[in-house]
N, C-alpha and C. Protein backbone atom coordinates (compact mmCIF):
# COMPACT_ATOMS: atom_id res chain seq x y z
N UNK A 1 62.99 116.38 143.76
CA UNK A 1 64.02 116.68 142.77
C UNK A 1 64.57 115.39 142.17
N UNK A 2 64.56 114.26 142.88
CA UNK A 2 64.99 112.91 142.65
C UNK A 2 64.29 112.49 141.48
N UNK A 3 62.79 112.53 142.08
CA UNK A 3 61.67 111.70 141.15
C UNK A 3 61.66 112.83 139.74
N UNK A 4 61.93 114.35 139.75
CA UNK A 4 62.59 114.87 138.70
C UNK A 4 63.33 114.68 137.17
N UNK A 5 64.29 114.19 138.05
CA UNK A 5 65.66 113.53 137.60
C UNK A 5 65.39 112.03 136.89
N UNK A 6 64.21 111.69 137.88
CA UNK A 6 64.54 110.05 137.09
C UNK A 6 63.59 109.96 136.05
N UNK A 7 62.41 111.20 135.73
CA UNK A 7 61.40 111.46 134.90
C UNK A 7 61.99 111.83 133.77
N UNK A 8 62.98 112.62 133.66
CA UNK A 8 63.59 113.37 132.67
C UNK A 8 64.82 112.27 132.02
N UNK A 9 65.31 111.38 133.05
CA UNK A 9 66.44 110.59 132.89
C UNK A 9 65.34 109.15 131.67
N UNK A 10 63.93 109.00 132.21
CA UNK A 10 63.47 108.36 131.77
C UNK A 10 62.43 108.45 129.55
N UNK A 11 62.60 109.67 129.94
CA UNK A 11 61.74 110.46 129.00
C UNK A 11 63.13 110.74 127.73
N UNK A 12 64.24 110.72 128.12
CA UNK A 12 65.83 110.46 127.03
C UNK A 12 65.59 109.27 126.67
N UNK A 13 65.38 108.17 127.72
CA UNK A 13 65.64 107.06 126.89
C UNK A 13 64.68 106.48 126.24
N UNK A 14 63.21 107.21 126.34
CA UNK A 14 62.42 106.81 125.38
C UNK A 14 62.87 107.79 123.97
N UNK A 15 63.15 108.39 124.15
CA UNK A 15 63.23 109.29 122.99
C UNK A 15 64.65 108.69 122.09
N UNK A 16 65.10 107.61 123.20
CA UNK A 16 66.61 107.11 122.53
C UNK A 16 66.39 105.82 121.62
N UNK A 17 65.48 105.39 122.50
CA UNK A 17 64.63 103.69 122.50
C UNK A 17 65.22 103.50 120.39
N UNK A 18 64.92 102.53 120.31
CA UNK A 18 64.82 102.44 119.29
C UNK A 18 63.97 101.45 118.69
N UNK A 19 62.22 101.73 119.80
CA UNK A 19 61.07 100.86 119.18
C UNK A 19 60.75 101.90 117.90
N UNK A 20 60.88 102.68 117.88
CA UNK A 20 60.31 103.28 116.61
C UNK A 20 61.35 103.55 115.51
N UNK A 21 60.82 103.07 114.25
CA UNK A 21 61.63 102.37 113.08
C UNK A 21 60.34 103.62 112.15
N UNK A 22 60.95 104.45 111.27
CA UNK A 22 60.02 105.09 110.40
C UNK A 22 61.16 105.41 109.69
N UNK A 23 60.88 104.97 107.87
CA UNK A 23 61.61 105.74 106.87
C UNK A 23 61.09 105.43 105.79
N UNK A 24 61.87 106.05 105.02
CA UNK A 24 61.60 106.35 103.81
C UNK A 24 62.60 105.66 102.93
N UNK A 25 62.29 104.71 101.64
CA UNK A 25 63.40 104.11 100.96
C UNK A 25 62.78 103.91 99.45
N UNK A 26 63.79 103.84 98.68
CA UNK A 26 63.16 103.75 96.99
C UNK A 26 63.69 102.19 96.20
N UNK A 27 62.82 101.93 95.69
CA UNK A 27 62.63 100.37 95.71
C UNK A 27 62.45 100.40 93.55
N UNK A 28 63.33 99.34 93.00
CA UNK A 28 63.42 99.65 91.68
C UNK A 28 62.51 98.51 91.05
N UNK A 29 61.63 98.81 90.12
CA UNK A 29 60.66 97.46 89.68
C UNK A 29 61.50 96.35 89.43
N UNK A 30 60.86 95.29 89.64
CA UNK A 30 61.11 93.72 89.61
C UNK A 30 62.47 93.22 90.70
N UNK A 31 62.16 94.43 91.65
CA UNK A 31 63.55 94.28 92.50
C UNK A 31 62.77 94.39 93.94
N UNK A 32 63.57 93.58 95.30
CA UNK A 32 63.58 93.43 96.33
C UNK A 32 63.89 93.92 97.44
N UNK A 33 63.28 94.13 98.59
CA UNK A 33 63.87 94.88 99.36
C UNK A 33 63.44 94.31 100.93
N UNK A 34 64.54 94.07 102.08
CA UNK A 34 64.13 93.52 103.03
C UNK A 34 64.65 94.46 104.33
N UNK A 35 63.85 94.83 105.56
CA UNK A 35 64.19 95.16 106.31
C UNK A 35 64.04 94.57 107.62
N UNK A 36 64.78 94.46 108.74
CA UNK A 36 64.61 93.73 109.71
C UNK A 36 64.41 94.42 111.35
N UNK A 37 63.56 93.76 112.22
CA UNK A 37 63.38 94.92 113.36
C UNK A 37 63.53 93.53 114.07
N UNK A 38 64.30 93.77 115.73
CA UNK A 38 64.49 92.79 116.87
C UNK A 38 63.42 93.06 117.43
N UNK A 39 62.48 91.92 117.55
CA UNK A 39 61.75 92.26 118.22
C UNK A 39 61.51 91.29 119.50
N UNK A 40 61.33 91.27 121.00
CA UNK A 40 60.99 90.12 121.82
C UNK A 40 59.74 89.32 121.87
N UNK A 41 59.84 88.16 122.40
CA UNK A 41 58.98 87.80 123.08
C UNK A 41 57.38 88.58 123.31
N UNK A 42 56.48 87.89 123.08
CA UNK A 42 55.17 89.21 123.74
C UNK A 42 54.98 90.51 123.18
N UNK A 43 56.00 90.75 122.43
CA UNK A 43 55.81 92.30 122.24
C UNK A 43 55.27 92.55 121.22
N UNK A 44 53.92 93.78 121.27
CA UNK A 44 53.18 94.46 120.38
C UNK A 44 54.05 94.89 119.17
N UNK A 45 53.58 94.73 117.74
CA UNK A 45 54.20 95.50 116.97
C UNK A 45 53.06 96.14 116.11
N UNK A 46 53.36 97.26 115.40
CA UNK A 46 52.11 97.41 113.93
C UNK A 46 53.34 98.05 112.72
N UNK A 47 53.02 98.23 111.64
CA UNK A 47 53.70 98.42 110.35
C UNK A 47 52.61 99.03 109.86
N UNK A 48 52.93 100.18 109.30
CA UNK A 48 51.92 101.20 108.24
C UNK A 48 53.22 101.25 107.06
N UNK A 49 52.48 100.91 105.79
CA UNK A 49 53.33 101.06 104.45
C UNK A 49 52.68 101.94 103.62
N UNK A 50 52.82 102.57 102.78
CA UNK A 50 52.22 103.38 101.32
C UNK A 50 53.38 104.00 100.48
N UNK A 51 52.87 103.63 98.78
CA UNK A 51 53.92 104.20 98.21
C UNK A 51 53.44 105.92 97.92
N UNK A 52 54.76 106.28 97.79
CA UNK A 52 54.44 107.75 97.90
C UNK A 52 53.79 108.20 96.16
N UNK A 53 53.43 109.03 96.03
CA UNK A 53 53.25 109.17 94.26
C UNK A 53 52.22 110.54 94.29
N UNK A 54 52.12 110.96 92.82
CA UNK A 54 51.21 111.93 92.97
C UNK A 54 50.21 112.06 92.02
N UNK A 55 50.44 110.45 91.80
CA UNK A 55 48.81 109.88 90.89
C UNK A 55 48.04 108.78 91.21
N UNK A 56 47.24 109.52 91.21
CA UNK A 56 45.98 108.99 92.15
C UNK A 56 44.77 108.86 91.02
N UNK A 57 44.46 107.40 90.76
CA UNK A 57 44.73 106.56 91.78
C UNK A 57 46.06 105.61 91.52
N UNK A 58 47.05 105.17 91.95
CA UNK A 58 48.29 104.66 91.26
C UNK A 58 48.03 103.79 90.86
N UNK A 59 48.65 103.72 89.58
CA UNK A 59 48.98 102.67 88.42
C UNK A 59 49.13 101.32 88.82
N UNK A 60 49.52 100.04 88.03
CA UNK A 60 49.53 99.37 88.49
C UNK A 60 51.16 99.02 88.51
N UNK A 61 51.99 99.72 87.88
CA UNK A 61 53.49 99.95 87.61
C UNK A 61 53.62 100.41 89.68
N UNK A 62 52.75 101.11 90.21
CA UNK A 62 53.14 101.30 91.20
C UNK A 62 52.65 100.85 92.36
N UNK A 63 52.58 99.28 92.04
CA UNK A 63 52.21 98.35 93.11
C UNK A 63 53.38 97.59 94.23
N UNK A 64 53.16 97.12 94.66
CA UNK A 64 54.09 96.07 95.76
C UNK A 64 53.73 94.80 96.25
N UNK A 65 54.75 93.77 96.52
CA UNK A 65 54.15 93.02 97.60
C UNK A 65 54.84 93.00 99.02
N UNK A 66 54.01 92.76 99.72
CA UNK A 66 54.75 93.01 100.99
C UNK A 66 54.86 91.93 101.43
N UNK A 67 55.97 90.71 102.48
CA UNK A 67 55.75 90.21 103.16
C UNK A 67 56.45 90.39 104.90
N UNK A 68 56.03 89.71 105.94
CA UNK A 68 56.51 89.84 106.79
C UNK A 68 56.73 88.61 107.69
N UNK A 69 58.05 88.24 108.05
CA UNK A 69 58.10 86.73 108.76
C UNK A 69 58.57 86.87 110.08
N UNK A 70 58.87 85.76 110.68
CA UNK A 70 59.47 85.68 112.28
C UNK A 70 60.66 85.12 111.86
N UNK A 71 61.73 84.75 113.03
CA UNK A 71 63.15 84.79 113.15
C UNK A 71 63.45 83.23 112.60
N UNK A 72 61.97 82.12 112.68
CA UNK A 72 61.94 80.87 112.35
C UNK A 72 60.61 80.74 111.11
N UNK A 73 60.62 82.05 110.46
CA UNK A 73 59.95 81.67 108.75
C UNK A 73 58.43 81.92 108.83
N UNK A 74 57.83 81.95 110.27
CA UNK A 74 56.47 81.78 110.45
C UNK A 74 55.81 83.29 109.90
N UNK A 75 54.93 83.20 108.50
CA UNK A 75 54.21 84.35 107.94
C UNK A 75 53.03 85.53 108.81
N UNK A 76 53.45 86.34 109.50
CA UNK A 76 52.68 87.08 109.73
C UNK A 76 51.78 88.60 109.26
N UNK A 77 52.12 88.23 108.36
CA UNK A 77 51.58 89.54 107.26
C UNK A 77 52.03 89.29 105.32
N UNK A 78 50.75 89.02 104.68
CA UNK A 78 51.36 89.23 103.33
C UNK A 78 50.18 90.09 102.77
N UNK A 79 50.72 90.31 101.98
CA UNK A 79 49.61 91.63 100.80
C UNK A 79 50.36 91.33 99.44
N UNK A 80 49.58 91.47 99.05
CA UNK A 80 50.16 90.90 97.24
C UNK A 80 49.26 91.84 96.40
N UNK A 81 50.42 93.18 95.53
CA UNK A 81 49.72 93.76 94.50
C UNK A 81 48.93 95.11 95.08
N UNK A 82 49.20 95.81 96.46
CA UNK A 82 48.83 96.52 96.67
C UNK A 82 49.87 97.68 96.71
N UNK A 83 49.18 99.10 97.29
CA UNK A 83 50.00 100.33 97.00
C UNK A 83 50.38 101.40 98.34
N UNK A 84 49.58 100.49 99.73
CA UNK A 84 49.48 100.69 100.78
C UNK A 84 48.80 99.57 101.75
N UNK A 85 49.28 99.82 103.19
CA UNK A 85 48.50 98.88 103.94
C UNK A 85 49.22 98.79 105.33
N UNK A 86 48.65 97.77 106.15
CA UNK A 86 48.92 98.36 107.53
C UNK A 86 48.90 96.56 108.18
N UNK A 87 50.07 96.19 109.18
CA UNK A 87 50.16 95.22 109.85
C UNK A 87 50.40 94.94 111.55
N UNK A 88 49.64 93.88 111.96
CA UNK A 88 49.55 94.68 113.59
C UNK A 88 49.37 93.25 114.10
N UNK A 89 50.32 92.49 115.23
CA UNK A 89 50.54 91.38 115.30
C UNK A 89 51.54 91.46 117.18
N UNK A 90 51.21 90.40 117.94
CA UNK A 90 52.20 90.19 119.19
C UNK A 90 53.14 88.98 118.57
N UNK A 91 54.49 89.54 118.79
CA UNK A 91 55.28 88.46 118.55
C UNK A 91 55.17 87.20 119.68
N UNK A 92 55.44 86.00 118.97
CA UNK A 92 55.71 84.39 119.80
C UNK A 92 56.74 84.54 119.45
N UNK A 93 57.76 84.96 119.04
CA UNK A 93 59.17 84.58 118.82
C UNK A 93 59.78 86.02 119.34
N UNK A 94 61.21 85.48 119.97
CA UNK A 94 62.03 86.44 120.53
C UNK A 94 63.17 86.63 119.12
N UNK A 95 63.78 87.48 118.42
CA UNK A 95 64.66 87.41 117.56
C UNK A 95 64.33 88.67 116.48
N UNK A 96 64.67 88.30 114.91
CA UNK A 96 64.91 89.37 113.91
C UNK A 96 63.66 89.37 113.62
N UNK A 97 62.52 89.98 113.21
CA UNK A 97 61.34 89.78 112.14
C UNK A 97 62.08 90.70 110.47
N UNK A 98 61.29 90.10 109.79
CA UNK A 98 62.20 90.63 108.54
C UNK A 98 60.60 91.21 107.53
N UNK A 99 60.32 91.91 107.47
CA UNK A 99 59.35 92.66 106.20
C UNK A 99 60.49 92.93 105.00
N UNK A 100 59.64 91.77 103.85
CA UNK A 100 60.56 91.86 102.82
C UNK A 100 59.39 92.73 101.60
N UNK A 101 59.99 93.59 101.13
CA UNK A 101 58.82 94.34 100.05
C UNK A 101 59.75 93.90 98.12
N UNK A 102 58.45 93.32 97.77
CA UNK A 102 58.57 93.46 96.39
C UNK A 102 58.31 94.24 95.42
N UNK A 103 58.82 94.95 93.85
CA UNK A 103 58.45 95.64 93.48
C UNK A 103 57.96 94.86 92.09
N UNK A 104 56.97 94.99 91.18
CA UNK A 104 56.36 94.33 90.23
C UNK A 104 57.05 94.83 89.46
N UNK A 105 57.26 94.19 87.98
CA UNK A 105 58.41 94.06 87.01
C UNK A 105 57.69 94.84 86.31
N UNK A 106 57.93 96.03 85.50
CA UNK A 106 57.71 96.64 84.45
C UNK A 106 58.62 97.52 83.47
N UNK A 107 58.14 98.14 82.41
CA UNK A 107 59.03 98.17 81.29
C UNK A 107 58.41 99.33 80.90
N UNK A 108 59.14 100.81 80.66
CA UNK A 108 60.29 100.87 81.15
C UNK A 108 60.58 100.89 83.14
N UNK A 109 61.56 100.28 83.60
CA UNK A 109 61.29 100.40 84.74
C UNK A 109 61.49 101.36 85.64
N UNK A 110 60.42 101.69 86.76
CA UNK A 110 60.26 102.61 87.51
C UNK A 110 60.88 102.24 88.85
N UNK A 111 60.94 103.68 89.70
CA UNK A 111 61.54 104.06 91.12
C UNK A 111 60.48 104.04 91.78
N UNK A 112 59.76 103.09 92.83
CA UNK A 112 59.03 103.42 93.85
C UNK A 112 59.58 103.75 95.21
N UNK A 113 58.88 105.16 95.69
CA UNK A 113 59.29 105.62 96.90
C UNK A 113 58.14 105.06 97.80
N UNK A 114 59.20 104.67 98.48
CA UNK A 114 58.27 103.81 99.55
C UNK A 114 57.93 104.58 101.15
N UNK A 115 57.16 104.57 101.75
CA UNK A 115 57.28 105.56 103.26
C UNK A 115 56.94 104.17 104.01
N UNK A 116 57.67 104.02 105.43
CA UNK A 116 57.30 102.55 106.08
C UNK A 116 57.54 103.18 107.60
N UNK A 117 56.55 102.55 108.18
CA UNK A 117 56.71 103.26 109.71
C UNK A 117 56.26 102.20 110.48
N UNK A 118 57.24 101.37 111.33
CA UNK A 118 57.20 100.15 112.64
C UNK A 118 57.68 100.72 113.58
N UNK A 119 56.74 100.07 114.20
CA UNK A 119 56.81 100.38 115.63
C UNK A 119 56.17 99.51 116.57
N UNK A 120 57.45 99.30 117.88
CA UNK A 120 57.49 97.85 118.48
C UNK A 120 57.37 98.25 119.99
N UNK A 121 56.69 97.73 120.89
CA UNK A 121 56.81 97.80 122.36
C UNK A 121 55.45 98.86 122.78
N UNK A 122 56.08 99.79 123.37
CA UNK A 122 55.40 100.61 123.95
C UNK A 122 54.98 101.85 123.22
N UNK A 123 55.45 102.02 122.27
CA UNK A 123 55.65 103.39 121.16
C UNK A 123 54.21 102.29 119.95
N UNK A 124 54.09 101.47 120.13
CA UNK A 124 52.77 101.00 119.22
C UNK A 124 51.65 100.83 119.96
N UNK A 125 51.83 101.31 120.90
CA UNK A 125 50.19 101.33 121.90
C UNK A 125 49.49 102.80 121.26
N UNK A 126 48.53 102.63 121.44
CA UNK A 126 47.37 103.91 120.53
C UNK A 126 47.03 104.19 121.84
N UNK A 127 47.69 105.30 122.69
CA UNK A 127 47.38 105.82 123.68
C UNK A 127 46.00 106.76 123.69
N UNK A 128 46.01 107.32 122.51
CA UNK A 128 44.67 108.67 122.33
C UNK A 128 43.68 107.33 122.84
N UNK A 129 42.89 106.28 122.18
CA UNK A 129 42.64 105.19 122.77
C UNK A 129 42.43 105.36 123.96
N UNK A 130 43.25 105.09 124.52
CA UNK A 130 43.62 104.77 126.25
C UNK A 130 43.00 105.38 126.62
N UNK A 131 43.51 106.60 126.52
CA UNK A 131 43.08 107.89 127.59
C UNK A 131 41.21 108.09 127.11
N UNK A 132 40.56 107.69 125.87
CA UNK A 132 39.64 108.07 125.57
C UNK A 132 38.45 107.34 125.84
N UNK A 133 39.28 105.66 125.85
CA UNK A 133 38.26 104.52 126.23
C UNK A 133 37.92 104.87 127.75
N UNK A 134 38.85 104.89 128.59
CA UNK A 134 38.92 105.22 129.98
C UNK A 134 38.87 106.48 131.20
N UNK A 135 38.49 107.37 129.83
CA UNK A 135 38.21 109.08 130.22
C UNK A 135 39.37 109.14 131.35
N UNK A 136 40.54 109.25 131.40
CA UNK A 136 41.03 109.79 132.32
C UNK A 136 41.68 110.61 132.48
N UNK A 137 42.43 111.45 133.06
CA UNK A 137 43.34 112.71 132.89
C UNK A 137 44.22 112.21 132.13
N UNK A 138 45.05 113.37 131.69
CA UNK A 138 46.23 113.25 130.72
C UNK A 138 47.34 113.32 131.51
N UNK A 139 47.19 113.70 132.81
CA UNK A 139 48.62 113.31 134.09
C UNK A 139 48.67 111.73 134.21
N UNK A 140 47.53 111.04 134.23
CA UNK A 140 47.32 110.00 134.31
C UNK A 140 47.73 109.05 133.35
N UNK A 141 47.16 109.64 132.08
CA UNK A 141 47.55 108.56 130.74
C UNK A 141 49.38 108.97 130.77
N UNK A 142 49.95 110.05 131.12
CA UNK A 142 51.14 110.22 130.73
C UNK A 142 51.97 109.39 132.08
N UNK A 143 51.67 109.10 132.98
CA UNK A 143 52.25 108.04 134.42
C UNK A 143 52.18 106.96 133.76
N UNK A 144 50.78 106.35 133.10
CA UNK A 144 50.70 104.93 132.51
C UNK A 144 52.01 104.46 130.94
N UNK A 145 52.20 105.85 130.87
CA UNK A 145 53.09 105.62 129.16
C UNK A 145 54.49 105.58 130.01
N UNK A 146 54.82 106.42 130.93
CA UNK A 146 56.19 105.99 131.86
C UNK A 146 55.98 105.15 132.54
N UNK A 147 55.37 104.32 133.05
CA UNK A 147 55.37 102.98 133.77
C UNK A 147 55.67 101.75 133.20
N UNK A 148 54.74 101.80 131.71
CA UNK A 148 54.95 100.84 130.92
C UNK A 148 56.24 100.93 129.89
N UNK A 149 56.46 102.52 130.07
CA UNK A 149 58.56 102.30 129.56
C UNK A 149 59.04 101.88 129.98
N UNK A 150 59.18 102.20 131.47
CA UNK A 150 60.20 101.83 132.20
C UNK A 150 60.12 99.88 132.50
N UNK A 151 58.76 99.69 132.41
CA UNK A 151 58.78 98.19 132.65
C UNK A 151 59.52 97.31 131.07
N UNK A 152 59.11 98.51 130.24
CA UNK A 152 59.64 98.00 128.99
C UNK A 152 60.86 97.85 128.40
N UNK A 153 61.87 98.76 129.25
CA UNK A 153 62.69 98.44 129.44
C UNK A 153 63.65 98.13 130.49
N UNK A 154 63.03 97.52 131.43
CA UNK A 154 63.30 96.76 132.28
C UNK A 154 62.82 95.45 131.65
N UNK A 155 62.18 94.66 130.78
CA UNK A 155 62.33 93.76 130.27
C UNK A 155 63.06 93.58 129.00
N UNK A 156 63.69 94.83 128.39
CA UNK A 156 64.41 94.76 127.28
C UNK A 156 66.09 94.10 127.83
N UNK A 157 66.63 95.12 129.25
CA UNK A 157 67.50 94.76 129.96
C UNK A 157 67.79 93.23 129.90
N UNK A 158 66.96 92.69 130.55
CA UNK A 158 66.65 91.38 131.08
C UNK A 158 66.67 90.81 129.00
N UNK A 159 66.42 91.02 128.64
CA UNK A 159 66.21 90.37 127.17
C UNK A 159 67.54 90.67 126.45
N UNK A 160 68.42 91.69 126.56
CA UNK A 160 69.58 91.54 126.42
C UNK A 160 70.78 91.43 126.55
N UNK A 161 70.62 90.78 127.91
CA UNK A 161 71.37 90.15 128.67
C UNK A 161 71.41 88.49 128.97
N UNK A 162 69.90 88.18 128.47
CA UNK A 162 69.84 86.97 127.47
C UNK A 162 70.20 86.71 125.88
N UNK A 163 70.57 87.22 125.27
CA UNK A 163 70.87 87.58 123.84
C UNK A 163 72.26 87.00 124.41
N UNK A 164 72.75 88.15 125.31
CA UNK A 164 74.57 88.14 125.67
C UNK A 164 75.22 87.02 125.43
N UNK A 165 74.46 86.09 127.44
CA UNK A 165 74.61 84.97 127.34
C UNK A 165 74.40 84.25 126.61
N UNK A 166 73.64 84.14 125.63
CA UNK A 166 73.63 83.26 124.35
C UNK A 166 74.70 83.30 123.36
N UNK A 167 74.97 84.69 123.32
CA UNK A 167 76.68 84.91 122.57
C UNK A 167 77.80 84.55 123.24
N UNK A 168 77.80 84.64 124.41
CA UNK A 168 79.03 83.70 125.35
C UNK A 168 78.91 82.61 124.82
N UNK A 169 77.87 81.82 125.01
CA UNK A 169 77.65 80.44 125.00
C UNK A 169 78.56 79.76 123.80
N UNK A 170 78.01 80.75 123.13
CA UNK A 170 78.27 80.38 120.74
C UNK A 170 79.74 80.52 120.99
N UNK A 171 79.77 81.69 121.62
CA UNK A 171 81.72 81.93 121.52
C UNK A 171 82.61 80.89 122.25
N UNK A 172 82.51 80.68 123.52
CA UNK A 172 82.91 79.65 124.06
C UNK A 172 83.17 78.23 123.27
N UNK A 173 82.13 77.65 122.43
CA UNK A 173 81.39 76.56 122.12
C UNK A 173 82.38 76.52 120.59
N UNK A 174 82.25 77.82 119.92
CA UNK A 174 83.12 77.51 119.07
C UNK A 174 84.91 78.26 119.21
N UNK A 175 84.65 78.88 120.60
CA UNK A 175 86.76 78.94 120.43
C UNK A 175 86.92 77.02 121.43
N UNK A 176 85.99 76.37 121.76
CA UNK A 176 86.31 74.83 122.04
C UNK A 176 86.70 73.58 120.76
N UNK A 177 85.67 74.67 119.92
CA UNK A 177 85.97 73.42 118.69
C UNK A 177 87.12 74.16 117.79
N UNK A 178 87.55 75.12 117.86
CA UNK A 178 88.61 75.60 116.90
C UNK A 178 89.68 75.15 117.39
N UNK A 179 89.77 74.94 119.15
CA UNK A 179 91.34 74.28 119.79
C UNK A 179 91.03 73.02 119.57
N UNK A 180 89.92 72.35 119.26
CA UNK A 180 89.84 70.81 119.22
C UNK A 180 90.72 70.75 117.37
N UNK A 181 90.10 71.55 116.34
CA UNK A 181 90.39 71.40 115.42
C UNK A 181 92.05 72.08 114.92
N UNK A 182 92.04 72.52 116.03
CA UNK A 182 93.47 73.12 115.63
C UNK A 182 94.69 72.08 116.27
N UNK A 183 94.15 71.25 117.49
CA UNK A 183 94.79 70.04 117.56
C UNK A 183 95.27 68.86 116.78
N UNK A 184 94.11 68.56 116.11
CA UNK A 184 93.57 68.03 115.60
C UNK A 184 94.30 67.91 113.75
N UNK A 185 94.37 69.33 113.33
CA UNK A 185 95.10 69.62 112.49
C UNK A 185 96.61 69.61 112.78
N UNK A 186 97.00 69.85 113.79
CA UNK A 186 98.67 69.41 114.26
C UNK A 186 99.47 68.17 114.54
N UNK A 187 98.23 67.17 114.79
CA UNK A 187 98.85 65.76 115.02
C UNK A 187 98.59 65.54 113.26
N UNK A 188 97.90 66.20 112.74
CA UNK A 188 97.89 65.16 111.43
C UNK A 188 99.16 65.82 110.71
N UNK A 189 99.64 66.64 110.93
CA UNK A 189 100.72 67.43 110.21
C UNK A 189 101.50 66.65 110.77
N UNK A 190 102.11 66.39 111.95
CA UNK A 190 103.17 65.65 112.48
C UNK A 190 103.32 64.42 112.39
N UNK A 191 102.03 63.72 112.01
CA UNK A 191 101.74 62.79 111.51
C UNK A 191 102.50 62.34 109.83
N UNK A 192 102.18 63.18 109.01
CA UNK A 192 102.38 63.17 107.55
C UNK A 192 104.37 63.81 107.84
N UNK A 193 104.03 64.65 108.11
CA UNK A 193 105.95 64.78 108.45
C UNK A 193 106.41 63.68 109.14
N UNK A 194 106.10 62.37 110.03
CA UNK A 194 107.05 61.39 110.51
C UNK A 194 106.43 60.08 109.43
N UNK A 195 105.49 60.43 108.34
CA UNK A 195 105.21 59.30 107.49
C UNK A 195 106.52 59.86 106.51
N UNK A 196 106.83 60.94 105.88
CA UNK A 196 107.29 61.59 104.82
C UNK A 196 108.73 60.80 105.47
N UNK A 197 109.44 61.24 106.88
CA UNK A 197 110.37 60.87 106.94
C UNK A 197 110.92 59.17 107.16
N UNK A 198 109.90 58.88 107.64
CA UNK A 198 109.93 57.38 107.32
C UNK A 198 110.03 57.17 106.22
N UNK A 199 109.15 57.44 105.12
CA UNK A 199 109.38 57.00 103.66
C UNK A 199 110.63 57.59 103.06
N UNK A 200 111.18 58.73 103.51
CA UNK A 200 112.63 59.00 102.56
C UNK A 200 113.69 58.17 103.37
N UNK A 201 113.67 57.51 104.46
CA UNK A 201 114.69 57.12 105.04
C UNK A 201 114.83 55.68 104.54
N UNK A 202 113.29 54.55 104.32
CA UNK A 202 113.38 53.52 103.58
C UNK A 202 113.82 53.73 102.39
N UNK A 203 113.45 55.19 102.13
CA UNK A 203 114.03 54.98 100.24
C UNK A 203 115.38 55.09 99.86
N UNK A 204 115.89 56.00 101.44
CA UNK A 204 117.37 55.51 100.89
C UNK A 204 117.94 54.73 101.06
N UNK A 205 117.93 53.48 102.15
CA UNK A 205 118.42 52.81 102.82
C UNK A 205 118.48 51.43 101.70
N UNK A 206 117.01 51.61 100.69
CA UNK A 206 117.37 50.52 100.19
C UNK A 206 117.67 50.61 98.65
N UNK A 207 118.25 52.23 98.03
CA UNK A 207 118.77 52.73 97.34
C UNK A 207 120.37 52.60 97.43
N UNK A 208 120.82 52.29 98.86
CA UNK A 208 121.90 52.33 99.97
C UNK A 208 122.61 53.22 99.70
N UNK A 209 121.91 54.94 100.05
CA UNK A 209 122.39 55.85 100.34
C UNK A 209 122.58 55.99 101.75
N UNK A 210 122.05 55.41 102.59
CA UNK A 210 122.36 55.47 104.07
C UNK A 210 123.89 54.69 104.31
């Protein structure tokens, strides 16, 4: 009843997860559009794009470019001038990846509906695959997809709880320099108020209002 409980407890939080990123968005010619997914360390990702339309074969009014970078600029996916396409890459960088989509400038200008579906971790493994390369039961392939959740997030844990501490760190680091600068800003004020009063006290003294 335990192992139950922790199957069902486990099978919510994949369904909660939020490796899988799929939508739908409308993108206006000669205009930009960027979306961003956290992704860690090591981790599998793929991206399927196509614009939606119901002419075939689409125009060239209903093209795109796509690009896709890491959290430090490094290009892992570009397509230039296409109307669909598909990207599949392990991150080296722990942080934001950003897929920025362009829309080509035309006159009069058009609405492209865009359909975009990422997906990061364990939810981008091609299980049919798995189970097909390795003929094995489907009790089996379905133990291997909860093992590698649960490890998956058991390293997400661990990954954002490094994130944390890294936000302690920033916070700490700068409420140190705001009391340095807020010091800092008070001697110079007290400073300029005992210059101010020095100077009105010479000015009267030798005005000989004192």
């Amino acid at each position: 009843m335990r192992r139950l409980r922790i199957i069902i407890l486990v099978t919510m939080m994949i369904s909660w997860s939020p490796w899988v990123q799929a939508m739908r968005f409308d993108l206006k010619s000669g205009s930009s559009k960027c979306i961003t997914e956290d992704i860690k360390s090591s981790a599998l990702t793929v991206g399927k794009y196509s614009i939606i339309t119901d002419i075939q074969p689409p125009p060239d009014s209903h093209k795109i470019t796509i690009r896709v970078t890491s959290p430090y600029g490094n290009n892992y996916h570009y397509s230039d001038h296409v109307d669909s396409g598909t990207f599949a890459f392990t991150a080296a960088e722990s942080g934001d990846y950003m897929a920025c989509y362009w829309a080509v400038d035309h006159k009069p200008p058009v609405t492209l509906s865009i359909e975009f579906d990422w997906k990061s971790g364990v939810a981008a493994k091609d299980w049919s695959k798995v189970a097909k390369k390795g003929q094995v039961e489907v009790m089996q392939v379905e133990l291997q997809k909860l093992y590698d959740s649960v490890t998956s997030i058991h390293e997400e844990m661990f990954y954002l709880r490094e994130r944390e501490e890294e936000m302690q760190a920033l916070n700490r680091s700068t409420n140190s320099k705001m009391a340095t600068f807020s010091f800092l800003s008070l001697l110079v004020c007290l400073s300029v108020a005992a210059l101010q009063l020095w100077h009105l006290k010479t000015f009267f003294e030798r005005k000989k209002l004192l």
